[in-house]
PDB file of N, CA and C in Angstrom:
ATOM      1  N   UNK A   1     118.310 130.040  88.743  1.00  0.00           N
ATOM      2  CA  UNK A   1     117.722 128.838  89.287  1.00  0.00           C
ATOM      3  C   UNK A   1     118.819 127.787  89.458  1.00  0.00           C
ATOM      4  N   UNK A   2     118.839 127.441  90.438  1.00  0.00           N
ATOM      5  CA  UNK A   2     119.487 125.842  91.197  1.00  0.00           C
ATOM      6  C   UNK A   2     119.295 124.938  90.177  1.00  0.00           C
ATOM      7  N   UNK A   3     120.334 124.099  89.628  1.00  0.00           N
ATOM      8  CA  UNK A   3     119.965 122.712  88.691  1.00  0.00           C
ATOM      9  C   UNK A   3     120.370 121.774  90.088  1.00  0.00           C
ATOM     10  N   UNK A   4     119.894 120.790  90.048  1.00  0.00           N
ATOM     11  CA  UNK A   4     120.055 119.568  91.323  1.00  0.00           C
ATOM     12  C   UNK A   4     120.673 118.627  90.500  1.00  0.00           C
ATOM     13  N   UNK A   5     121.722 117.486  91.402  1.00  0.00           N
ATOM     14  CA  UNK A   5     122.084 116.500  90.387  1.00  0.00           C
ATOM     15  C   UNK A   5     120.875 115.705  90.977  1.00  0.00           C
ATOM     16  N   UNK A   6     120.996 114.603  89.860  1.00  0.00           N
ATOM     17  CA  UNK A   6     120.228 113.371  90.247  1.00  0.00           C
ATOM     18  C   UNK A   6     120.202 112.647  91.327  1.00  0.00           C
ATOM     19  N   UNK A   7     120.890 113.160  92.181  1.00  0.00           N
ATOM     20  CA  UNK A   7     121.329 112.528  94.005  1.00  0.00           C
ATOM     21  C   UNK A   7     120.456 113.063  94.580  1.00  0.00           C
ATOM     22  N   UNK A   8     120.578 114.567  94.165  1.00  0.00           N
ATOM     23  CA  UNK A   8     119.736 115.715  94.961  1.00  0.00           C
ATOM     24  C   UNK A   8     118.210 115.408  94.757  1.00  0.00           C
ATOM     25  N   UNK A   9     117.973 115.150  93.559  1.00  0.00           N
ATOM     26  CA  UNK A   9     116.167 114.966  93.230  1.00  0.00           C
ATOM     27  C   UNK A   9     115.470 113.628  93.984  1.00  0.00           C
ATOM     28  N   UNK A  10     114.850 114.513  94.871  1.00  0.00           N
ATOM     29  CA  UNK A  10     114.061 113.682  95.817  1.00  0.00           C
ATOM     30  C   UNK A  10     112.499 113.720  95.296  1.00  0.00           C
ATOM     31  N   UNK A  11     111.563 112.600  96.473  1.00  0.00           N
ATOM     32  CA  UNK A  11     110.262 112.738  96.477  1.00  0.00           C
ATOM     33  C   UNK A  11     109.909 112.406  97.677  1.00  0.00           C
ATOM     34  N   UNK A  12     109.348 113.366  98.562  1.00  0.00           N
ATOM     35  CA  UNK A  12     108.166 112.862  99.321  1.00  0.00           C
ATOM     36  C   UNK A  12     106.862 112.617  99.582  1.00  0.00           C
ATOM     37  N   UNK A  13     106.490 112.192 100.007  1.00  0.00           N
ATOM     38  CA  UNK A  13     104.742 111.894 100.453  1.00  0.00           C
ATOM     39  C   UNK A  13     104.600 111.549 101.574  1.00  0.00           C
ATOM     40  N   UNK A  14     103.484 112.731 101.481  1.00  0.00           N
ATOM     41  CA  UNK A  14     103.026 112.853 102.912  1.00  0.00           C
ATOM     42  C   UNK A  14     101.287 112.283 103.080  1.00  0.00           C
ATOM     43  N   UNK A  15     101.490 111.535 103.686  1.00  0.00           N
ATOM     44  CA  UNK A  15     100.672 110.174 103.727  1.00  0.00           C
ATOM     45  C   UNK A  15      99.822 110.219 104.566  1.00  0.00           C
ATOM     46  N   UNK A  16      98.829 110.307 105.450  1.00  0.00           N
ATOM     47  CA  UNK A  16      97.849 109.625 106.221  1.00  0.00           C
ATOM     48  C   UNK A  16      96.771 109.048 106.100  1.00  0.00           C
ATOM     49  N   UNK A  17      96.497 107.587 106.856  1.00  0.00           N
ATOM     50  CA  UNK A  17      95.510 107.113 106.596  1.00  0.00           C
ATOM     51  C   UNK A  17      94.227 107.584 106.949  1.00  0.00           C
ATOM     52  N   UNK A  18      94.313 108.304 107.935  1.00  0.00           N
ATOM     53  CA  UNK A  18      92.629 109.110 108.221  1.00  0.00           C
ATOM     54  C   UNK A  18      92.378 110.092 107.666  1.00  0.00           C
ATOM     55  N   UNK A  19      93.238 110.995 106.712  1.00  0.00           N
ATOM     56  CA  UNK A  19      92.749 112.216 106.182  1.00  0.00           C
ATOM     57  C   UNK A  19      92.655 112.175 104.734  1.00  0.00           C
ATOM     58  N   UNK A  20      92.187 112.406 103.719  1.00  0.00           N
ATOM     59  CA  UNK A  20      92.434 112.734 102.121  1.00  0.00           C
ATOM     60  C   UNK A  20      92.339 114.398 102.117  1.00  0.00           C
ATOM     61  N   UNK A  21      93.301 114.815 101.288  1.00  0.00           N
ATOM     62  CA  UNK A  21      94.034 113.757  99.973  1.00  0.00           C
ATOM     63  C   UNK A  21      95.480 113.943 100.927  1.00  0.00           C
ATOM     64  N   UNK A  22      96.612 113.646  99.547  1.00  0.00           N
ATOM     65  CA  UNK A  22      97.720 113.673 100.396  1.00  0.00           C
ATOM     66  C   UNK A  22      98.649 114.515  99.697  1.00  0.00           C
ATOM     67  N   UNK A  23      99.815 114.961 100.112  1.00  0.00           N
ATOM     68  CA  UNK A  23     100.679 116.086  99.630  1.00  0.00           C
ATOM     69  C   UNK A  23     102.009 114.760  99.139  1.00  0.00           C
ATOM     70  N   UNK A  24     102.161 115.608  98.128  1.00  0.00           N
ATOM     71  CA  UNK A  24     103.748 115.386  97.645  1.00  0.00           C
ATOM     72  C   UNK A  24     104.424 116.440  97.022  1.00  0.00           C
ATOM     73  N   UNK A  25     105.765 116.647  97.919  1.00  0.00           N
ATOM     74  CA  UNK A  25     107.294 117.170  97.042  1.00  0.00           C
ATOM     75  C   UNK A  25     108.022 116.681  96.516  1.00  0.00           C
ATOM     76  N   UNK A  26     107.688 117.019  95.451  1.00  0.00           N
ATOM     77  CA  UNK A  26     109.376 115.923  94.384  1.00  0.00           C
ATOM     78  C   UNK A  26     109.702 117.133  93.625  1.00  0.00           C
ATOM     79  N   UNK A  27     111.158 116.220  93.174  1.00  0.00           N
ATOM     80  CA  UNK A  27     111.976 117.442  92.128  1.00  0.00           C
ATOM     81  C   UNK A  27     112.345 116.626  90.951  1.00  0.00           C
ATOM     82  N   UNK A  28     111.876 115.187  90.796  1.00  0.00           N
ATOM     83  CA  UNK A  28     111.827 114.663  89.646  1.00  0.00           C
ATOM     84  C   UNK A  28     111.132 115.120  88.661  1.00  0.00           C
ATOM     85  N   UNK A  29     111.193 115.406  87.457  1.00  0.00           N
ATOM     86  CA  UNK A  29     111.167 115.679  86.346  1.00  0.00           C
ATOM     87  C   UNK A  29     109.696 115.177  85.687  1.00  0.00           C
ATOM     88  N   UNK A  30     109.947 114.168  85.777  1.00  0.00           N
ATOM     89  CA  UNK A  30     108.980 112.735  85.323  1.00  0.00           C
ATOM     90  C   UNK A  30     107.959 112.814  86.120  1.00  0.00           C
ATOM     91  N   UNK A  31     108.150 112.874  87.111  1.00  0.00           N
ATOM     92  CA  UNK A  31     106.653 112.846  87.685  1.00  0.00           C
ATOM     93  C   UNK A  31     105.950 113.896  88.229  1.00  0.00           C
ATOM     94  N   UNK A  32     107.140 115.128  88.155  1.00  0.00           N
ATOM     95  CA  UNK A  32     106.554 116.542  87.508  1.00  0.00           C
ATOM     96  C   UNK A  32     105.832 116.627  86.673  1.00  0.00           C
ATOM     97  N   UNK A  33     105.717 116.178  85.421  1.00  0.00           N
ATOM     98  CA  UNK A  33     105.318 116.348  84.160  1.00  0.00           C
ATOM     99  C   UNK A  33     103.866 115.280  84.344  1.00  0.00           C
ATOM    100  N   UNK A  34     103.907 114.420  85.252  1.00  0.00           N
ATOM    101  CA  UNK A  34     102.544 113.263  85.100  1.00  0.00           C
ATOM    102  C   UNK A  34     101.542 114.237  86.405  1.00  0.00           C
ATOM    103  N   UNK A  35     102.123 114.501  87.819  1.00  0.00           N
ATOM    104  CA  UNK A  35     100.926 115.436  88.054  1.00  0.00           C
ATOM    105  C   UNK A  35     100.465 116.755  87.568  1.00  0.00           C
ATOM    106  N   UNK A  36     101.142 116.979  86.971  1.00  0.00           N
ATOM    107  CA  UNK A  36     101.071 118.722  86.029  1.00  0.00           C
ATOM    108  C   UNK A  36      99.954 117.860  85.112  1.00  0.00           C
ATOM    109  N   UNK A  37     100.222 117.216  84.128  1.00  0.00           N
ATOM    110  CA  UNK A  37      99.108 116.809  83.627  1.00  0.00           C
ATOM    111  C   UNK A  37      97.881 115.933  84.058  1.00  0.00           C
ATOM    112  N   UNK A  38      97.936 115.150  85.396  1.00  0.00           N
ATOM    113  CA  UNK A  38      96.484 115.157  85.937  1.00  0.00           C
ATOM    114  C   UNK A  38      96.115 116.258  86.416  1.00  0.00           C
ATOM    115  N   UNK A  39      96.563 117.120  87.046  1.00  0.00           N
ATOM    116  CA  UNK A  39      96.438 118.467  87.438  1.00  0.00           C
ATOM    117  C   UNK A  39      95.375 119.249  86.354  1.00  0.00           C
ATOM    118  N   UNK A  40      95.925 119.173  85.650  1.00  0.00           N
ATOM    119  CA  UNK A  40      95.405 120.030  84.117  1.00  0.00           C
ATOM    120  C   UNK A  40      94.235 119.366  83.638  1.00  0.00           C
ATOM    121  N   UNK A  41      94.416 117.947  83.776  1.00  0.00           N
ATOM    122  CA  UNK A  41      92.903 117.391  83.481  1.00  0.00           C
ATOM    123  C   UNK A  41      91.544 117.025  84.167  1.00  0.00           C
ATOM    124  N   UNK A  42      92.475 116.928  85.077  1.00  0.00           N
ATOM    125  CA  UNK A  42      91.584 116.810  86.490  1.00  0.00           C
ATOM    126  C   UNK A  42      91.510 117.523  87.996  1.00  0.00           C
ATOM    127  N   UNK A  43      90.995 119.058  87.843  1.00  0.00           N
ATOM    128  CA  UNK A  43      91.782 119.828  88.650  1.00  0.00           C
ATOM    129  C   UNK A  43      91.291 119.502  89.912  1.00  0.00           C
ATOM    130  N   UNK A  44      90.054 118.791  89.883  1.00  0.00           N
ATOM    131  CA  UNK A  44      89.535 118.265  91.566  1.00  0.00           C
ATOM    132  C   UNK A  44      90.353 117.182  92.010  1.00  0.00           C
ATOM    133  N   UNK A  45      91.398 116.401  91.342  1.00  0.00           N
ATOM    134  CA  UNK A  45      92.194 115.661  92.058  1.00  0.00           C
ATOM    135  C   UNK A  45      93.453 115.797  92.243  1.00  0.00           C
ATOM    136  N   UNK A  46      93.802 116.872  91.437  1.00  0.00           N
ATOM    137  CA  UNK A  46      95.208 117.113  91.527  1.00  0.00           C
ATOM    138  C   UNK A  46      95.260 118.882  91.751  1.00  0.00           C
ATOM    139  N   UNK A  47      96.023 119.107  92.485  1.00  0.00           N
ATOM    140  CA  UNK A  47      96.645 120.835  92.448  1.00  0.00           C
ATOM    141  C   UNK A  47      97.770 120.737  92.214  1.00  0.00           C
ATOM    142  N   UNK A  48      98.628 121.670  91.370  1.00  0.00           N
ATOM    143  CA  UNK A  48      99.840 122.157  92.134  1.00  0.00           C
ATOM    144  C   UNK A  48      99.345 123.520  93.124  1.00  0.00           C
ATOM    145  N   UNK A  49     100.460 122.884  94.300  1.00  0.00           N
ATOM    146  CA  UNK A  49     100.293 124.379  95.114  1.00  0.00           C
ATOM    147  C   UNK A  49     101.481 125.246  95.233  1.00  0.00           C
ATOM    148  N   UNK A  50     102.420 124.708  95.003  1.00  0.00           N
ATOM    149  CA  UNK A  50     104.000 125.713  95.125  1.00  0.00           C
ATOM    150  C   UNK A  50     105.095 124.848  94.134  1.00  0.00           C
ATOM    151  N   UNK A  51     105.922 126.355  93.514  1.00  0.00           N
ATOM    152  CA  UNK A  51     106.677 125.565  93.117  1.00  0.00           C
ATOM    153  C   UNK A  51     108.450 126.047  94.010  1.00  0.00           C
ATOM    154  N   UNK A  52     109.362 125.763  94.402  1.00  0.00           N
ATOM    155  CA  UNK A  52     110.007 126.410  95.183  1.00  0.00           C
ATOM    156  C   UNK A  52     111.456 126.626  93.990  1.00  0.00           C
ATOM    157  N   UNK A  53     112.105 127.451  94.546  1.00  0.00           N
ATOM    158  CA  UNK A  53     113.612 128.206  93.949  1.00  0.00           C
ATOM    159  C   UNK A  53     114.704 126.551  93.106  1.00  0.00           C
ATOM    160  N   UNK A  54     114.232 125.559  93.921  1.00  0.00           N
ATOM    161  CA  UNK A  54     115.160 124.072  93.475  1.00  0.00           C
ATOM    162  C   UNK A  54     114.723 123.438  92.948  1.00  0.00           C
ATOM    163  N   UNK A  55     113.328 123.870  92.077  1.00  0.00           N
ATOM    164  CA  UNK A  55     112.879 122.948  91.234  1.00  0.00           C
ATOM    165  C   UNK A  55     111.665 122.296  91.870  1.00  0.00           C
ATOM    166  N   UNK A  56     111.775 122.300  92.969  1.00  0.00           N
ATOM    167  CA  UNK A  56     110.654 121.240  93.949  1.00  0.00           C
ATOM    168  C   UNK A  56     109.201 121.801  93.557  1.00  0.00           C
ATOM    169  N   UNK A  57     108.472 120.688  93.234  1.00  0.00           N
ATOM    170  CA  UNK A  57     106.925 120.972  93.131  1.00  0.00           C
ATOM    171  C   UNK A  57     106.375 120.704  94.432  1.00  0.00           C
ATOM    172  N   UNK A  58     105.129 121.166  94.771  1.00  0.00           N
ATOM    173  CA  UNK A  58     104.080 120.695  95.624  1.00  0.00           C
ATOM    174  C   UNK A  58     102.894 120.668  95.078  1.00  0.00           C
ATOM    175  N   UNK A  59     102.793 119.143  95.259  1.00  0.00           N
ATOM    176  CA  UNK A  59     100.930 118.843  94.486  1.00  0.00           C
ATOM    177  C   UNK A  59     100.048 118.393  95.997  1.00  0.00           C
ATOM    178  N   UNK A  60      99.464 118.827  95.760  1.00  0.00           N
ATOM    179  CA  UNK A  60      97.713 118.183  96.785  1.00  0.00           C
ATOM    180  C   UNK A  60      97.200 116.784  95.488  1.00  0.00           C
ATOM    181  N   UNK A  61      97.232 115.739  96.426  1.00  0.00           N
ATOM    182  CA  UNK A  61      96.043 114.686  94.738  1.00  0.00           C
ATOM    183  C   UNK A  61      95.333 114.052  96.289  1.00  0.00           C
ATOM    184  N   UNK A  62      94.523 113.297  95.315  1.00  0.00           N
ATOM    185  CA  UNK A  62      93.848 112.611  95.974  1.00  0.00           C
ATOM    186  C   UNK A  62      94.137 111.185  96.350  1.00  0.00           C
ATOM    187  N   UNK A  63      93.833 110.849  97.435  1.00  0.00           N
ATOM    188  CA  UNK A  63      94.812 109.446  97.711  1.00  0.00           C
ATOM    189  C   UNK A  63      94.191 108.034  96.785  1.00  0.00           C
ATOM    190  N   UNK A  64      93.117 108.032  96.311  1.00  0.00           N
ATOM    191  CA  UNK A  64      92.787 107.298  95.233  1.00  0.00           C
ATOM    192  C   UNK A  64      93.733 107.280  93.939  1.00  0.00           C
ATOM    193  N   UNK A  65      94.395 108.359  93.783  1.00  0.00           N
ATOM    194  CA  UNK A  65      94.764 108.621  92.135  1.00  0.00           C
ATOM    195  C   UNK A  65      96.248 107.726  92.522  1.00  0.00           C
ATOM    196  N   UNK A  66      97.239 107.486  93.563  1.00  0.00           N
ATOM    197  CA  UNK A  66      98.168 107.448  93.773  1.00  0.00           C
ATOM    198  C   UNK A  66      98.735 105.431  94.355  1.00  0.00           C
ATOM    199  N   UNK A  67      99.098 105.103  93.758  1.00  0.00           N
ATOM    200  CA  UNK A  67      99.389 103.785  94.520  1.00  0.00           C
ATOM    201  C   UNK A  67     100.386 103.456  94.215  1.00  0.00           C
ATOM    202  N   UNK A  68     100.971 102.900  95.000  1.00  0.00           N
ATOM    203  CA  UNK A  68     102.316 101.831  95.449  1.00  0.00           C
ATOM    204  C   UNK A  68     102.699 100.824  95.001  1.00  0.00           C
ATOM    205  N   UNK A  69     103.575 100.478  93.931  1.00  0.00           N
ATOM    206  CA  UNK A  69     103.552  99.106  93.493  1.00  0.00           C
ATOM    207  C   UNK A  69     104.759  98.269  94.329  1.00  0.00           C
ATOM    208  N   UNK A  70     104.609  97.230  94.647  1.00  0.00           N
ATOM    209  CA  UNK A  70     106.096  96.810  95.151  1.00  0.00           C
ATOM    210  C   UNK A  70     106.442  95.405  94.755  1.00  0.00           C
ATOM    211  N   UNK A  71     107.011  94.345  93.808  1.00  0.00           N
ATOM    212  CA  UNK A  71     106.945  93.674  93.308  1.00  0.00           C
ATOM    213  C   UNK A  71     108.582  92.549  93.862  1.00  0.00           C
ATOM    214  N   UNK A  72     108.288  91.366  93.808  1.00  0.00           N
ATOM    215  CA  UNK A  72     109.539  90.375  94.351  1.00  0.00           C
ATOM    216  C   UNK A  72     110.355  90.346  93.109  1.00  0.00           C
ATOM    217  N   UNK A  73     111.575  90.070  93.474  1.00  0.00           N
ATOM    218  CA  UNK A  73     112.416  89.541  91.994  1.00  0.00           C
ATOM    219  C   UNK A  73     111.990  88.195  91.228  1.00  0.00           C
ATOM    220  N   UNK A  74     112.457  88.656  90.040  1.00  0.00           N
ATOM    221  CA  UNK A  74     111.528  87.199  89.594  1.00  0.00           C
ATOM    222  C   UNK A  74     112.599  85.649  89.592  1.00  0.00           C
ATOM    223  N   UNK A  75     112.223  84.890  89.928  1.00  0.00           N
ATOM    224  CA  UNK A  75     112.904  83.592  89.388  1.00  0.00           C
ATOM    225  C   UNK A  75     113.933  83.703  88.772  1.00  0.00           C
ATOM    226  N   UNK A  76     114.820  82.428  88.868  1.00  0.00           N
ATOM    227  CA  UNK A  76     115.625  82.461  87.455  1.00  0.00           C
ATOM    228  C   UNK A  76     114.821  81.631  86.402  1.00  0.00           C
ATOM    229  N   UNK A  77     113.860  80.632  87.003  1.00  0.00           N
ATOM    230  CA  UNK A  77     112.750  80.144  86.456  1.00  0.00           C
ATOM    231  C   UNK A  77     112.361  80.653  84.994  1.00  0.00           C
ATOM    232  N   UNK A  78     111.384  81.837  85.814  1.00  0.00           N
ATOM    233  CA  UNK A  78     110.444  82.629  85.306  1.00  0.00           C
ATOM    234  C   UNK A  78     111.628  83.512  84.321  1.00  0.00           C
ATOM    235  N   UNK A  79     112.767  84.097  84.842  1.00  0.00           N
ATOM    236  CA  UNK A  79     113.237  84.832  83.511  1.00  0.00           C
ATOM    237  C   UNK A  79     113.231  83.723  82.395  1.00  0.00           C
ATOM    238  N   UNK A  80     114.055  83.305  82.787  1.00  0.00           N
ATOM    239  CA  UNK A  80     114.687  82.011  81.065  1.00  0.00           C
ATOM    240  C   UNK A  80     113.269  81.392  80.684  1.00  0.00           C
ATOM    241  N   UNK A  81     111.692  81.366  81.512  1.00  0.00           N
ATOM    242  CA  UNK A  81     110.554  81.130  80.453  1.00  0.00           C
ATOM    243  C   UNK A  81     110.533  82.461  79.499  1.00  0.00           C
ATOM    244  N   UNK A  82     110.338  83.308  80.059  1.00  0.00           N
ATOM    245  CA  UNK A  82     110.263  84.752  79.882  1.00  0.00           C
ATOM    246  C   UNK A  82     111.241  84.940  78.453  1.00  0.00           C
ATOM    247  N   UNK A  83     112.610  84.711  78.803  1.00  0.00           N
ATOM    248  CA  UNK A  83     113.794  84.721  78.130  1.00  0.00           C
ATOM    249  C   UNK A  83     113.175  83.733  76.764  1.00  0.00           C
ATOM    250  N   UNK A  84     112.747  82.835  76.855  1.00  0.00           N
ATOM    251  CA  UNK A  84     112.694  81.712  75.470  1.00  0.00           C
ATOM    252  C   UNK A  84     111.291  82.411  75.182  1.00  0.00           C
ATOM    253  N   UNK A  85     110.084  82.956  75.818  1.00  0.00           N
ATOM    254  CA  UNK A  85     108.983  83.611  74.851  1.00  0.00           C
ATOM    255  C   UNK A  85     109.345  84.488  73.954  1.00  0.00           C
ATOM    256  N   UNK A  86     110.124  85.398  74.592  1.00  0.00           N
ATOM    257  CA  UNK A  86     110.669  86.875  73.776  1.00  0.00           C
ATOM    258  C   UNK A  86     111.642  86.805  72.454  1.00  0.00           C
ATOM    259  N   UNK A  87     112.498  85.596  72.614  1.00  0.00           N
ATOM    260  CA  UNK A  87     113.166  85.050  71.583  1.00  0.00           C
ATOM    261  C   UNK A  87     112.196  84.226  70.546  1.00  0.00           C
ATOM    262  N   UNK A  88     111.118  83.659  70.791  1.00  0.00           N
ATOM    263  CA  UNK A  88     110.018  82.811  69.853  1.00  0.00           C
ATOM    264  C   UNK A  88     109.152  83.530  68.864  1.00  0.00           C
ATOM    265  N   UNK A  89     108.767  84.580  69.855  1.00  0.00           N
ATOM    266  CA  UNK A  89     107.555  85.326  70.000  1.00  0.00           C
ATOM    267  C   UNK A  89     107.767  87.161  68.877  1.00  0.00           C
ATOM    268  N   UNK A  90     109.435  87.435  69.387  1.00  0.00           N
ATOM    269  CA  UNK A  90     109.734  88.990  69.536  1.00  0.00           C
ATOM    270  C   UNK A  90     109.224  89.895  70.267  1.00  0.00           C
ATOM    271  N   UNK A  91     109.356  91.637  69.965  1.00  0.00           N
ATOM    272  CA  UNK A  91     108.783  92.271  70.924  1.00  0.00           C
ATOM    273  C   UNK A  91     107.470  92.285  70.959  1.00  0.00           C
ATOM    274  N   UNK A  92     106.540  92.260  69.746  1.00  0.00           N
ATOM    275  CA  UNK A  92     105.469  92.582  69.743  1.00  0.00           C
ATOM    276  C   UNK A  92     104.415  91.066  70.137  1.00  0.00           C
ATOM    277  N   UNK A  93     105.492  90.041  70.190  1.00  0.00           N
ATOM    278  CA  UNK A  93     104.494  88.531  70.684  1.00  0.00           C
ATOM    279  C   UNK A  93     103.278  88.552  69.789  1.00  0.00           C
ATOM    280  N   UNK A  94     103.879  88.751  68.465  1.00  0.00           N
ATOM    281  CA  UNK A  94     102.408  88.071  67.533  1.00  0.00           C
ATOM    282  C   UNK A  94     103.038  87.559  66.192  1.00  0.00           C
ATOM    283  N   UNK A  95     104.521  87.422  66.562  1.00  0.00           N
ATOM    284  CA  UNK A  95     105.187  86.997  65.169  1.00  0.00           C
ATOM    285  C   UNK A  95     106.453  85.958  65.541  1.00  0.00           C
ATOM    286  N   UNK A  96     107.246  85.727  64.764  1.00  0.00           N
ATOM    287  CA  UNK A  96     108.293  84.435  65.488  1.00  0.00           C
ATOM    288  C   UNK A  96     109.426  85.340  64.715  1.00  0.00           C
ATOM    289  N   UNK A  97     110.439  85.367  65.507  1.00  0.00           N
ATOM    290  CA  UNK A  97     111.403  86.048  65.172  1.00  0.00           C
ATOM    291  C   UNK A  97     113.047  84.964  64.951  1.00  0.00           C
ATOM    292  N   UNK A  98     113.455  84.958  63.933  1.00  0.00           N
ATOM    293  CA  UNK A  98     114.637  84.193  64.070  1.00  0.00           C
ATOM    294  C   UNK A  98     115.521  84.937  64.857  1.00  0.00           C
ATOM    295  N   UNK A  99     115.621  84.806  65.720  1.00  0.00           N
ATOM    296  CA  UNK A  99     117.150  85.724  66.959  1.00  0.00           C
ATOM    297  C   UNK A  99     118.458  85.389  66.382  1.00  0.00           C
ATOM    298  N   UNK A 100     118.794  84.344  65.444  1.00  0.00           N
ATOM    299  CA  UNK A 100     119.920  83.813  64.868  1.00  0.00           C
ATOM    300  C   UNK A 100     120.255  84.742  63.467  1.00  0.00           C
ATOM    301  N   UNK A 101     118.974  85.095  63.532  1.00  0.00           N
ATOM    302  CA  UNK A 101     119.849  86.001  62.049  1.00  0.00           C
ATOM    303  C   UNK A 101     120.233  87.579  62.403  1.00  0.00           C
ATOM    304  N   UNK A 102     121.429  87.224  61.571  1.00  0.00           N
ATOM    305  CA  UNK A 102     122.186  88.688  61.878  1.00  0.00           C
ATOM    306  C   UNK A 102     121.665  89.778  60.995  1.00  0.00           C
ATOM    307  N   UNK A 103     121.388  91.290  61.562  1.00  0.00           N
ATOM    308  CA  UNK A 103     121.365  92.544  61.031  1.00  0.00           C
ATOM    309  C   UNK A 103     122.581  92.757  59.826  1.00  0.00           C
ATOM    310  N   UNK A 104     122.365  93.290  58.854  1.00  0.00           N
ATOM    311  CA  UNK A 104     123.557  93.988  58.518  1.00  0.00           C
ATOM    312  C   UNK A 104     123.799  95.526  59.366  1.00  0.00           C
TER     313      UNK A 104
END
Protein backbone atom coordinates (compact mmCIF):
# COMPACT_ATOMS: atom_id res chain seq x y z
CA UNK A 1 0.00 0.00 0.00
CA UNK A 2 0.90 3.71 -1.08
CA UNK A 3 1.54 5.97 2.20
CA UNK A 4 0.64 9.72 0.80
CA UNK A 5 2.43 12.69 2.33
CA UNK A 6 0.28 15.22 3.83
CA UNK A 7 0.38 17.35 0.44
CA UNK A 8 -0.98 14.35 -1.23
CA UNK A 9 -4.12 13.85 1.25
CA UNK A 10 -6.90 15.43 -0.35
CA UNK A 11 -10.84 15.78 0.02
CA UNK A 12 -13.50 16.12 -2.29
CA UNK A 13 -17.18 16.71 -2.41
CA UNK A 14 -19.28 16.23 -4.71
CA UNK A 15 -22.07 18.52 -4.16
CA UNK A 16 -25.43 19.25 -5.79
CA UNK A 17 -28.09 21.26 -4.89
CA UNK A 18 -30.99 19.33 -6.56
CA UNK A 19 -30.03 15.84 -5.72
CA UNK A 20 -29.34 14.08 -2.08
CA UNK A 21 -27.18 12.78 -0.71
CA UNK A 22 -23.73 13.69 -1.72
CA UNK A 23 -20.40 11.77 -2.34
CA UNK A 24 -17.07 12.41 -0.80
CA UNK A 25 -13.29 11.24 -1.46
CA UNK A 26 -10.82 12.01 1.05
CA UNK A 27 -7.61 10.41 2.18
CA UNK A 28 -7.54 12.23 5.43
CA UNK A 29 -7.30 10.16 8.26
CA UNK A 30 -9.54 12.19 10.58
CA UNK A 31 -12.31 12.35 8.76
CA UNK A 32 -11.91 8.82 7.71
CA UNK A 33 -12.36 7.76 11.09
CA UNK A 34 -15.64 10.40 11.74
CA UNK A 35 -17.60 8.95 8.56
CA UNK A 36 -16.60 5.30 9.31
CA UNK A 37 -18.18 5.99 12.52
CA UNK A 38 -21.45 7.72 11.39
CA UNK A 39 -21.42 5.07 8.91
CA UNK A 40 -21.47 2.42 11.64
CA UNK A 41 -24.07 4.22 13.55
CA UNK A 42 -26.10 5.41 11.19
CA UNK A 43 -26.03 3.28 8.15
CA UNK A 44 -29.06 5.18 6.36
CA UNK A 45 -26.92 8.27 6.31
CA UNK A 46 -23.71 7.33 5.79
CA UNK A 47 -22.07 4.40 3.44
CA UNK A 48 -18.75 3.68 2.73
CA UNK A 49 -18.71 2.59 -0.85
CA UNK A 50 -14.97 2.05 -1.96
CA UNK A 51 -11.95 2.10 -0.52
CA UNK A 52 -9.10 2.57 -3.30
CA UNK A 53 -5.11 1.21 -3.39
CA UNK A 54 -4.02 5.22 -1.84
CA UNK A 55 -5.85 5.16 1.01
CA UNK A 56 -8.83 7.15 -0.54
CA UNK A 57 -12.28 6.44 0.96
CA UNK A 58 -15.63 6.91 -0.76
CA UNK A 59 -18.64 7.70 1.46
CA UNK A 60 -22.35 8.39 0.12
CA UNK A 61 -23.94 10.72 3.47
CA UNK A 62 -26.59 12.62 3.41
CA UNK A 63 -26.45 16.28 2.69
CA UNK A 64 -28.11 17.16 6.05
CA UNK A 65 -25.33 15.37 8.13
CA UNK A 66 -22.56 17.60 6.41
CA UNK A 67 -22.01 21.48 6.73
CA UNK A 68 -19.63 24.15 6.00
CA UNK A 69 -18.33 26.34 8.51
CA UNK A 70 -16.54 29.47 7.29
CA UNK A 71 -15.69 32.01 9.90
CA UNK A 72 -13.83 35.90 9.58
CA UNK A 73 -10.62 36.52 11.53
CA UNK A 74 -11.22 37.82 14.69
CA UNK A 75 -10.29 41.39 15.84
CA UNK A 76 -7.37 42.39 17.54
CA UNK A 77 -10.20 43.71 19.74
CA UNK A 78 -11.86 40.60 20.38
CA UNK A 79 -8.48 38.53 20.82
CA UNK A 80 -6.87 40.71 23.77
CA UNK A 81 -10.83 40.56 25.35
CA UNK A 82 -10.54 36.95 24.73
CA UNK A 83 -6.73 37.13 25.74
CA UNK A 84 -7.56 38.93 29.40
CA UNK A 85 -10.77 36.26 29.99
CA UNK A 86 -8.49 33.21 29.60
CA UNK A 87 -5.81 34.73 31.80
CA UNK A 88 -8.73 35.70 34.71
CA UNK A 89 -10.83 32.93 34.16
CA UNK A 90 -8.17 29.78 32.99
CA UNK A 91 -8.99 26.95 30.77
CA UNK A 92 -11.89 25.67 32.35
CA UNK A 93 -13.54 29.55 33.00
CA UNK A 94 -14.90 28.64 36.44
CA UNK A 95 -11.81 29.46 38.50
CA UNK A 96 -9.20 32.55 38.51
CA UNK A 97 -5.93 31.54 37.72
CA UNK A 98 -2.78 33.56 38.79
CA UNK A 99 -0.82 33.47 35.16
CA UNK A 100 2.09 35.16 37.25
CA UNK A 101 2.94 32.26 39.15
CA UNK A 102 5.57 30.14 38.00
CA UNK A 103 5.44 26.13 37.64
CA UNK A 104 8.31 24.44 39.10
Amino acid sequence: MYKLTKKERDTEIYYNQSSDPMQIRTNDPKLIRKLTALSEDFPELCQLDNVDKYCGSYFTVDKKRISIHVTHPYSKERRRKQSEWAKEYGLKGNMSVDVSEKRP
